[in-house]
N, C-alpha and C. Protein backbone atom coordinates (compact mmCIF):
# COMPACT_ATOMS: atom_id res chain seq x y z
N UNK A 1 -135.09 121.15 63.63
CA UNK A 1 -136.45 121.45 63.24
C UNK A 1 -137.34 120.26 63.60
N UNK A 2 -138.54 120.47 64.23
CA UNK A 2 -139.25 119.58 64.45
C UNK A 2 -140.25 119.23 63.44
N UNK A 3 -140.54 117.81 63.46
CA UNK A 3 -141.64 117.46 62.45
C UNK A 3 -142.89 117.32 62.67
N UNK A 4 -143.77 117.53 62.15
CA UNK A 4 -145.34 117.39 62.47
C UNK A 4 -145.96 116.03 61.62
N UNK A 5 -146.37 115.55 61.92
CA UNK A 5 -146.98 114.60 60.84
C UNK A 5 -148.83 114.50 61.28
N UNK A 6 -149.52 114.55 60.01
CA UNK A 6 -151.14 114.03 60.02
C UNK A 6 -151.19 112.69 59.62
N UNK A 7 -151.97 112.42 61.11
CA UNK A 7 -152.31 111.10 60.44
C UNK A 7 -153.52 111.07 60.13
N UNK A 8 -153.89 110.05 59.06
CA UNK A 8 -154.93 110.00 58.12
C UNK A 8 -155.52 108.69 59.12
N UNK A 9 -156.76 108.54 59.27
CA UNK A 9 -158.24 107.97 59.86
C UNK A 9 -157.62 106.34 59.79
N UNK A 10 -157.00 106.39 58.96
CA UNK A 10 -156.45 104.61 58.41
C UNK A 10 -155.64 104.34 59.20
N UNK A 11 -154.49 105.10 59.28
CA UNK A 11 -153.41 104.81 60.45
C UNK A 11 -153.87 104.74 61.55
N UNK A 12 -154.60 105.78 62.16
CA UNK A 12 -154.99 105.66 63.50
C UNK A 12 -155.95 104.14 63.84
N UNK A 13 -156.69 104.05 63.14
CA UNK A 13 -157.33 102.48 62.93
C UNK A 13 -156.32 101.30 63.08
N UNK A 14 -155.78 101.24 62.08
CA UNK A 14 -154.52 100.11 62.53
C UNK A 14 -153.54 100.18 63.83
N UNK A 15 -153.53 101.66 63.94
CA UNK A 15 -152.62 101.39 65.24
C UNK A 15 -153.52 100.94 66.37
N UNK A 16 -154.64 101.81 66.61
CA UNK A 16 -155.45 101.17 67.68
C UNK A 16 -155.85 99.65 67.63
N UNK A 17 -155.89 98.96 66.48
CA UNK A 17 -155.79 97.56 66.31
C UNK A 17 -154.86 97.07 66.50
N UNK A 18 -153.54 97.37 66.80
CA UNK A 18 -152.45 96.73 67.11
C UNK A 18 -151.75 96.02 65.77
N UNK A 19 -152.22 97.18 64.53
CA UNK A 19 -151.49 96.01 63.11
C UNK A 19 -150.25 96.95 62.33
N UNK A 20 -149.74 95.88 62.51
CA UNK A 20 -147.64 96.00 61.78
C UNK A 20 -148.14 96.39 60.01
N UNK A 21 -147.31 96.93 59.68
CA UNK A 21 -146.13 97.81 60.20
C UNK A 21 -146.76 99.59 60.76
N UNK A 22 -147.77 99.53 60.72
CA UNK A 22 -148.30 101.03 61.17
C UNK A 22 -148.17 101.22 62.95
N UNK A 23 -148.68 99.91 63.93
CA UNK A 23 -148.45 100.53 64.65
C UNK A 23 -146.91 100.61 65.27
N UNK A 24 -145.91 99.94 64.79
CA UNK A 24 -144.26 100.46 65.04
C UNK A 24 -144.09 101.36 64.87
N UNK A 25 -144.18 101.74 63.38
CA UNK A 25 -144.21 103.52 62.55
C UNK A 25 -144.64 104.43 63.46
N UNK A 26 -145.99 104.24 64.10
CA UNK A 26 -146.35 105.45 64.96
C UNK A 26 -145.82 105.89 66.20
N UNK A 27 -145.34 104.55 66.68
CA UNK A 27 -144.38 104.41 67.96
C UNK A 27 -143.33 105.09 67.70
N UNK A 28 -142.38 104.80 66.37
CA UNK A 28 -141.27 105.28 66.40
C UNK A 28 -141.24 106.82 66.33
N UNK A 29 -142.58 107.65 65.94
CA UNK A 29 -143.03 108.64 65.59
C UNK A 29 -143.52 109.51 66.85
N UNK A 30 -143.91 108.79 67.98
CA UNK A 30 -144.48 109.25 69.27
C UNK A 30 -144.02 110.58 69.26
N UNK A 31 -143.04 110.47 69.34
CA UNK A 31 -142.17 112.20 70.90
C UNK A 31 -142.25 113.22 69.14
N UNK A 32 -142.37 113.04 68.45
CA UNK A 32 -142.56 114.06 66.92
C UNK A 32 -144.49 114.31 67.18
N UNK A 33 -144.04 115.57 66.53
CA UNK A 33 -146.13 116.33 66.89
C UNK A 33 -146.62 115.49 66.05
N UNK A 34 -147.83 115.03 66.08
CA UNK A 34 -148.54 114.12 65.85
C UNK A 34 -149.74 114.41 65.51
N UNK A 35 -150.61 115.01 64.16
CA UNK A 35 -151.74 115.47 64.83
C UNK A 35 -152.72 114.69 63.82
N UNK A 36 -154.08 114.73 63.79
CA UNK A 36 -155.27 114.36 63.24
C UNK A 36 -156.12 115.55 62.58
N UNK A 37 -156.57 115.27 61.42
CA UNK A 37 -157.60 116.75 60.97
C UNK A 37 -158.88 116.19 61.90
N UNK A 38 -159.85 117.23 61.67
CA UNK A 38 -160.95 116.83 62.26
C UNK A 38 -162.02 116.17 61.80
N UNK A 39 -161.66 116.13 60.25
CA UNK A 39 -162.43 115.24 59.41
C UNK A 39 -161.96 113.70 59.83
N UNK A 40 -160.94 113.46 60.53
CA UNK A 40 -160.58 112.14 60.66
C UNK A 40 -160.77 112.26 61.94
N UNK A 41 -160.77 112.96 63.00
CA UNK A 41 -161.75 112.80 64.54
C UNK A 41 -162.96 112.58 64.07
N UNK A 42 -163.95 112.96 62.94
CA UNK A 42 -164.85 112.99 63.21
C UNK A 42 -165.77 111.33 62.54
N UNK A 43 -164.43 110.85 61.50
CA UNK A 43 -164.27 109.56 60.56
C UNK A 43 -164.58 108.55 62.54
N UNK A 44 -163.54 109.01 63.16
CA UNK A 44 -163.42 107.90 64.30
C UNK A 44 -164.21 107.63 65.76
N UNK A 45 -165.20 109.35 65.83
CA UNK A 45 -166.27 109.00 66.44
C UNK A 45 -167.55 108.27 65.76
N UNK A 46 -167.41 108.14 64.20
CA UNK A 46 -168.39 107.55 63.91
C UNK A 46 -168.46 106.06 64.17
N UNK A 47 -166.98 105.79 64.24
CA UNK A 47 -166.60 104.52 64.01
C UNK A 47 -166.99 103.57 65.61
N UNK A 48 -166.77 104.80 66.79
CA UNK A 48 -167.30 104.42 67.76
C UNK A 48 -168.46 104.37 68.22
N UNK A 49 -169.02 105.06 67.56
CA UNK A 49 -170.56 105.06 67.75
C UNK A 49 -171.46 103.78 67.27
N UNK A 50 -170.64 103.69 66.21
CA UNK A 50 -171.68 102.34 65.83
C UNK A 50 -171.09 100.83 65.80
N UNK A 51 -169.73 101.01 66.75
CA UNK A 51 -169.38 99.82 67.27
C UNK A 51 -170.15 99.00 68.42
N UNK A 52 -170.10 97.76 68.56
CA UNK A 52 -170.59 97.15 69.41
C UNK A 52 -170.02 97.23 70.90
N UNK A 53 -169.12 97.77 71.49
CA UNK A 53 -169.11 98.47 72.84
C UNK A 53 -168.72 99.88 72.65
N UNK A 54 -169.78 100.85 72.42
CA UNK A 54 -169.11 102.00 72.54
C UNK A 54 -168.12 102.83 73.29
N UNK A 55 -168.39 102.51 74.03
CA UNK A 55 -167.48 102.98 75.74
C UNK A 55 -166.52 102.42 75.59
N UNK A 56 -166.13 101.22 74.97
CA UNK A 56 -164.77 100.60 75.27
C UNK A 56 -164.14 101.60 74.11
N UNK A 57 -164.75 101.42 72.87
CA UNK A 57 -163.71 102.17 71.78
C UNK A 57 -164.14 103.05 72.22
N UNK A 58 -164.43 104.33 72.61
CA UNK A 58 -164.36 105.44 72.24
C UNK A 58 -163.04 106.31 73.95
N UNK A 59 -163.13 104.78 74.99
CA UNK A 59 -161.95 104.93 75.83
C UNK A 59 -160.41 104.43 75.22
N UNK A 60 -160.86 103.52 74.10
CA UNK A 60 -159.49 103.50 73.75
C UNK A 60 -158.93 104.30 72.74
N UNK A 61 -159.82 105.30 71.97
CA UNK A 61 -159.97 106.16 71.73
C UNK A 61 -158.94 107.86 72.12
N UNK A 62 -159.85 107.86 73.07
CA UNK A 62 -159.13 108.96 74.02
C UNK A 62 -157.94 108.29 74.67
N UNK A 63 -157.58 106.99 74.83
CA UNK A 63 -156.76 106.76 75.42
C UNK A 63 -155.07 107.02 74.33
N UNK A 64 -155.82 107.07 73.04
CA UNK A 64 -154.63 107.24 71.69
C UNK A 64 -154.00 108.70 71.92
C-alpha cells in the first residue's frame, strides 16, 4: 500500500531552506505521494510575493 503524506506550509519552508531534520525527512519521503493543500500553495505564493527576489523564490518554488 502506498502512502500519501500532506505537507503542511512549515515543512515545505524548512525544506526549501535547507533546515535538519525536515529537509532529510522529506528526502527520505520523496518516491511516497507527496502532496500540499491549497491553502498551503496559497500560504507559499504569498510568501513569494513579498519576498525580496521574487523570481528567485517563486523558481525555487516550482523547482520543489
Amino acid at each position: 500500500m502506498k502512502i500519501s503524506y500532506l505537507l503542511d506550509t512549515d515543512w515545505i519552508i524548512d525544506y526549501l531552506n535547507d533546515k535538519e531534520p525536515i529537509s532529510s525527512k522529506i528526502e527520505e519521503i520523496r518516491d511516497e505521494s507527496l502532496c500540499i493543500s491549497i491553502i498551503s500553495l496559497a500560504e507559499l505564493y504569498e510568501g513569494v510575493l513579498n519576498s525580496k527576489n521574487p523570481e528567485s523564490s517563486e523558481n525555487l518554488l516550482l523547482g520543489f
